[in-house]
Protein backbone atom coordinates (compact mmCIF):
# COMPACT_ATOMS: atom_id res chain seq x y z
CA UNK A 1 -13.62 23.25 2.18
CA UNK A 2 -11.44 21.49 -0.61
CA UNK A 3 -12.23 18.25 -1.60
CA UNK A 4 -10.36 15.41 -1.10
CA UNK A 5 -11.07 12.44 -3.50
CA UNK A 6 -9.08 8.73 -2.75
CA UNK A 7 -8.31 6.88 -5.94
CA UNK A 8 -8.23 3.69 -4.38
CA UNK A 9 -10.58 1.06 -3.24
CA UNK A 10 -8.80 -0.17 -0.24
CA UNK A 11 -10.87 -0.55 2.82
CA UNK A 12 -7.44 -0.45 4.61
CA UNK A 13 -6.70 3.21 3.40
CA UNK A 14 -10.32 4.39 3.73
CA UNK A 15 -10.20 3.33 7.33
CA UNK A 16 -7.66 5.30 8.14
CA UNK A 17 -8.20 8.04 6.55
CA UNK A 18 -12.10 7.84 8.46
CA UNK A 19 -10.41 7.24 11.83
CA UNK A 20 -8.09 9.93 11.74
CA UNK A 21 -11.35 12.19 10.96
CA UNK A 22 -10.63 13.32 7.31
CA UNK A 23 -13.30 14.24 4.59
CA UNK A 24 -13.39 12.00 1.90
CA UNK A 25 -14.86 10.46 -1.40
CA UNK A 26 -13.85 7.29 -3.20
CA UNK A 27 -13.28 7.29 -7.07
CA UNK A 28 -11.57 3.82 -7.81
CA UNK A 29 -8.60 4.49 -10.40
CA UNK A 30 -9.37 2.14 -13.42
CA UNK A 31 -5.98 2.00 -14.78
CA UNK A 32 -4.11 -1.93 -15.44
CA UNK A 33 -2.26 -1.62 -12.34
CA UNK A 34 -0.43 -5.28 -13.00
CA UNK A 35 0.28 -4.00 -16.77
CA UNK A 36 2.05 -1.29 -15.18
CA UNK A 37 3.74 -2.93 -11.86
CA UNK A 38 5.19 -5.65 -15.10
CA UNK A 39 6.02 -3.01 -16.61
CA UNK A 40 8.13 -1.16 -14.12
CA UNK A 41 9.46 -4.58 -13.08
CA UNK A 42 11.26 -5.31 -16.63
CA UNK A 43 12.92 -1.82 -16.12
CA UNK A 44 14.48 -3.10 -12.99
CA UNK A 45 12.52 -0.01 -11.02
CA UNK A 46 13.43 0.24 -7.71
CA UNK A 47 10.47 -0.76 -4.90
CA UNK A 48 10.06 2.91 -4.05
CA UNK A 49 9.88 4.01 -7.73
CA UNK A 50 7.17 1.54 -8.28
CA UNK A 51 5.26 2.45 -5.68
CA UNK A 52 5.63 6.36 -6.70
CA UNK A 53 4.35 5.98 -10.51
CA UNK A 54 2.09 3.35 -9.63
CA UNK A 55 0.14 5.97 -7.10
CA UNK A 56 0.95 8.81 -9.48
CA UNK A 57 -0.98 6.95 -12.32
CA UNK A 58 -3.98 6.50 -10.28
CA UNK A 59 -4.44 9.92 -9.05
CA UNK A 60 -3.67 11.20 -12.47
CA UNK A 61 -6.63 9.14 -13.83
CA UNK A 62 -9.20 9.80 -11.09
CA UNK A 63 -8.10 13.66 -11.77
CA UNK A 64 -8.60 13.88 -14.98
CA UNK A 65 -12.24 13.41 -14.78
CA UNK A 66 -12.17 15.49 -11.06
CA UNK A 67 -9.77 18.25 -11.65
CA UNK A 68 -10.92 20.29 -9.11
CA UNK A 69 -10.49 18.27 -6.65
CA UNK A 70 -7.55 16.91 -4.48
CA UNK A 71 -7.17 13.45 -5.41
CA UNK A 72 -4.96 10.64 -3.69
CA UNK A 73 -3.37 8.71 -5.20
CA UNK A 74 -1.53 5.49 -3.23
CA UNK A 75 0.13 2.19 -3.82
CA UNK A 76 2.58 -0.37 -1.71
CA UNK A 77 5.16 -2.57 -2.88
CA UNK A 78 6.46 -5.65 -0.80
CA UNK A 79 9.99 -6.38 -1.79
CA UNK A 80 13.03 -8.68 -0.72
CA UNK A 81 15.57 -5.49 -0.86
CA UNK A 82 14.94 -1.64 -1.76
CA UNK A 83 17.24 -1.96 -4.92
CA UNK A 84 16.57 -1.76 -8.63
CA UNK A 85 15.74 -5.52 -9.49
CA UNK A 86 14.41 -6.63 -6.05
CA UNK A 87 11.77 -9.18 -5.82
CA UNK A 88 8.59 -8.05 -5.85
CA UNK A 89 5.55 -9.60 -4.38
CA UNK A 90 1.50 -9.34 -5.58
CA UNK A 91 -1.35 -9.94 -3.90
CA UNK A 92 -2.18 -13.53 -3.68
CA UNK A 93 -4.60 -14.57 -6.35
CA UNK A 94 -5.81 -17.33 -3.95
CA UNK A 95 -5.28 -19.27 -0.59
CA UNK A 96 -2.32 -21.58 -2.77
CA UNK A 97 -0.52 -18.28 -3.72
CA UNK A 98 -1.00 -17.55 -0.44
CA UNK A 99 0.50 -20.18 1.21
CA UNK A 100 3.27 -19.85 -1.25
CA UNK A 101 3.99 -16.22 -0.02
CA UNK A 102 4.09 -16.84 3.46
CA UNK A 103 6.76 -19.43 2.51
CA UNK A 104 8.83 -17.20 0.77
CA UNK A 105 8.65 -14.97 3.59
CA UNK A 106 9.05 -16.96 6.26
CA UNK A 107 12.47 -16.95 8.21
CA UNK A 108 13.69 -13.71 6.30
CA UNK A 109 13.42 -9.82 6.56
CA UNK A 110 11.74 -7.77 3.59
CA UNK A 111 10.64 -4.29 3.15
CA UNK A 112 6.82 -2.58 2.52
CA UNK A 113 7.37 0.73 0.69
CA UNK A 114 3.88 2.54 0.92
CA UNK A 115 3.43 5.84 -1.44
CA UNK A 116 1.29 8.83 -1.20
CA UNK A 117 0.86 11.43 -4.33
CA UNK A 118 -1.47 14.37 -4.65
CA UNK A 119 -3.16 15.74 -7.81
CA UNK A 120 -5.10 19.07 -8.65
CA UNK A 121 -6.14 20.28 -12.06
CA UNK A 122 -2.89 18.08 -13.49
CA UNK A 123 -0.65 19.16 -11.21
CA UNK A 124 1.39 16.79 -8.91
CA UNK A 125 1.14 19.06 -5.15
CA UNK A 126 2.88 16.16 -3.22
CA UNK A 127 3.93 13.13 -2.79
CA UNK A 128 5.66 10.91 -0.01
CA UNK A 129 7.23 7.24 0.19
CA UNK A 130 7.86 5.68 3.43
CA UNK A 131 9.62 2.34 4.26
CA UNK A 132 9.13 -0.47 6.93
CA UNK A 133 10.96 -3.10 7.20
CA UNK A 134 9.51 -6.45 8.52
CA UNK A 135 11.35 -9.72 9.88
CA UNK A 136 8.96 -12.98 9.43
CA UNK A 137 10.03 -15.40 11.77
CA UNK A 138 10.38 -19.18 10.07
CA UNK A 139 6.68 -20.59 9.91
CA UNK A 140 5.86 -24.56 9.57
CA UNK A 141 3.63 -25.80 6.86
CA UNK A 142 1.03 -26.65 9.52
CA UNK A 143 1.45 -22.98 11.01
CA UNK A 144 0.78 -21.72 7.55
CA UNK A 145 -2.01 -23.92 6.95
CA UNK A 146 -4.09 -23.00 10.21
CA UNK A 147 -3.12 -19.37 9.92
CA UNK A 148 -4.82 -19.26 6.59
CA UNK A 149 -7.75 -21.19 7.88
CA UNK A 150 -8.23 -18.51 10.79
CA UNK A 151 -7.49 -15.88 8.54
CA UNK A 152 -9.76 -16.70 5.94
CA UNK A 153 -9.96 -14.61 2.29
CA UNK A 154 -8.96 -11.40 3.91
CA UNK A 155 -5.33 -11.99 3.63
CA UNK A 156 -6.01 -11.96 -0.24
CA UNK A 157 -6.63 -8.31 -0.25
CA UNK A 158 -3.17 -7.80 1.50
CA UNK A 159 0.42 -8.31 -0.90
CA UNK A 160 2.13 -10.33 1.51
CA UNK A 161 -0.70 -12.37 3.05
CA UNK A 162 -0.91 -10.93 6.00
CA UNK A 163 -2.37 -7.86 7.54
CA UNK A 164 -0.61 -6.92 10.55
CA UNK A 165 -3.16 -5.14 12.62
CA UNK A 166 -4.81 -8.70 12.70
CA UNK A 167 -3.76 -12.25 13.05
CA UNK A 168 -0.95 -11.60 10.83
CA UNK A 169 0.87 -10.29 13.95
CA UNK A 170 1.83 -13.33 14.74
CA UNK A 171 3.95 -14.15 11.98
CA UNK A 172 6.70 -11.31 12.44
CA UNK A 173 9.44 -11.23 15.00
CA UNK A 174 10.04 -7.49 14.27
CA UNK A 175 9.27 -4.59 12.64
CA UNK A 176 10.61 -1.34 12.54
CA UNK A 177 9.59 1.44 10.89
CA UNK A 178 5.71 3.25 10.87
CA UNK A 179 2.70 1.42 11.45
CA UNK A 180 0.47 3.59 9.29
CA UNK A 181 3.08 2.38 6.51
CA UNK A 182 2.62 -1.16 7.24
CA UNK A 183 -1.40 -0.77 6.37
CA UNK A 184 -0.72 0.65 3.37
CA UNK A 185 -0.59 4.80 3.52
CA UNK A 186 2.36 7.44 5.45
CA UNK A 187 -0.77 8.84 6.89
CA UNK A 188 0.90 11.65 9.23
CA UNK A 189 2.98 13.40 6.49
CA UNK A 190 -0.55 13.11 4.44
CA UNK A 191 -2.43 15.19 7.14
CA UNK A 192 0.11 17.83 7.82
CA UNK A 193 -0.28 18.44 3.72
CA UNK A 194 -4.06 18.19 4.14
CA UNK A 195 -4.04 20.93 6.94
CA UNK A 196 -1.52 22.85 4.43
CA UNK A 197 -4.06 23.06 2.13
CA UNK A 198 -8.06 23.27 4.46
CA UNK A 199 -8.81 19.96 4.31
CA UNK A 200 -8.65 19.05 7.96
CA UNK A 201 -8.27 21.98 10.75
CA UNK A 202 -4.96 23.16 11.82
């Protein structure tokens, strides 16, 4: 069976990925992911761009040291707009950055653009970007405050603040689009090219 190798740390992805019942190993990308994202962001890259080269650059580095394997390679971008110069928002550093997110957020309608690219032996095989867009209703200070409380650190590991599957439902008034996207991977266009290619059964 071919090997599939995820070039990402996220507990997110690797739960999804171990849900939907796919064989896996983790080899975390060490590449300066914010050096890049600043980067792309003084070139005025579009959201979906960003997301492409940033998951491109992390399965190209995790490859080059397994390039017999296929290896994943993923990011998401959260972004006020889909055009070149759009804002766009990092994980929070801390529960202050945090806060400040959600604010930003709050009462208006952005987009998460989560991106998918396969490597082997240098070689990009695929790749895939998929959009959701989100509406965050308007949120008080206090709601903010207590949310966080509930919420606790995990919202750090999620650019946004929030992790939908979670408490972070409650924030949104709509969203349209994939749910797989929302967590952070287009998950069924990534298994029909893993049964393309052995890695889960047809």
């Amino acid at each position: 069976m071919t090997e599939l190798v995820l070039a990402s740390a996220s507990r997110a992805r690797q739960s999804m990925l171990s849900a939907a019942g796919v064989p896996f190993s983790v080899d975390v990308a060490a590449i300066d992911e914010e050096a890049a994202k600043e980067s792309l962001k003084g070139e005025r890259a579009a959201p979906r761009a960003v997301a492409e080269t940033l998951a491109e650059l992390k399965a190209r580095r995790v490859g080059q040291r397994r390039p017999d394997a296929l290896v994943l390679g993923c990011d998401q971008v959260l972004a006020l707009g889909t055009e070149s110069g759009a804002a766009i928002f990092d994980k929070p550093a801390d529960r202050d950055a945090a806060a400040a997110q959600l604010r930003a957020l709050s009462g208006r309608r952005h987009v998460l653009v989560s991106a998918a690219v396969v490597v082997r032996n240098g070689q990009l095989l695929w790749h895939h970007a998929d959009m959701a867009e989100l509406t965050m209703r308007p949120l008080s200070d206090e709601f903010i405050d207590g949310y966080l409380t509930a919420a606790g650190d995990d919202v750090l590991h999620s650019v946004g603040a929030y992790q939908l599957e979670g408490l972070g439902a409650q924030l949104f008034s709509n969203v349209r689009g994939d749910f797989f996207t929302v967590l952070g991977l287009p998950l069924l266009p990534l298994l029909g090219f893993l049964r393309e290619h052995g890695v889960v059964p047809t």
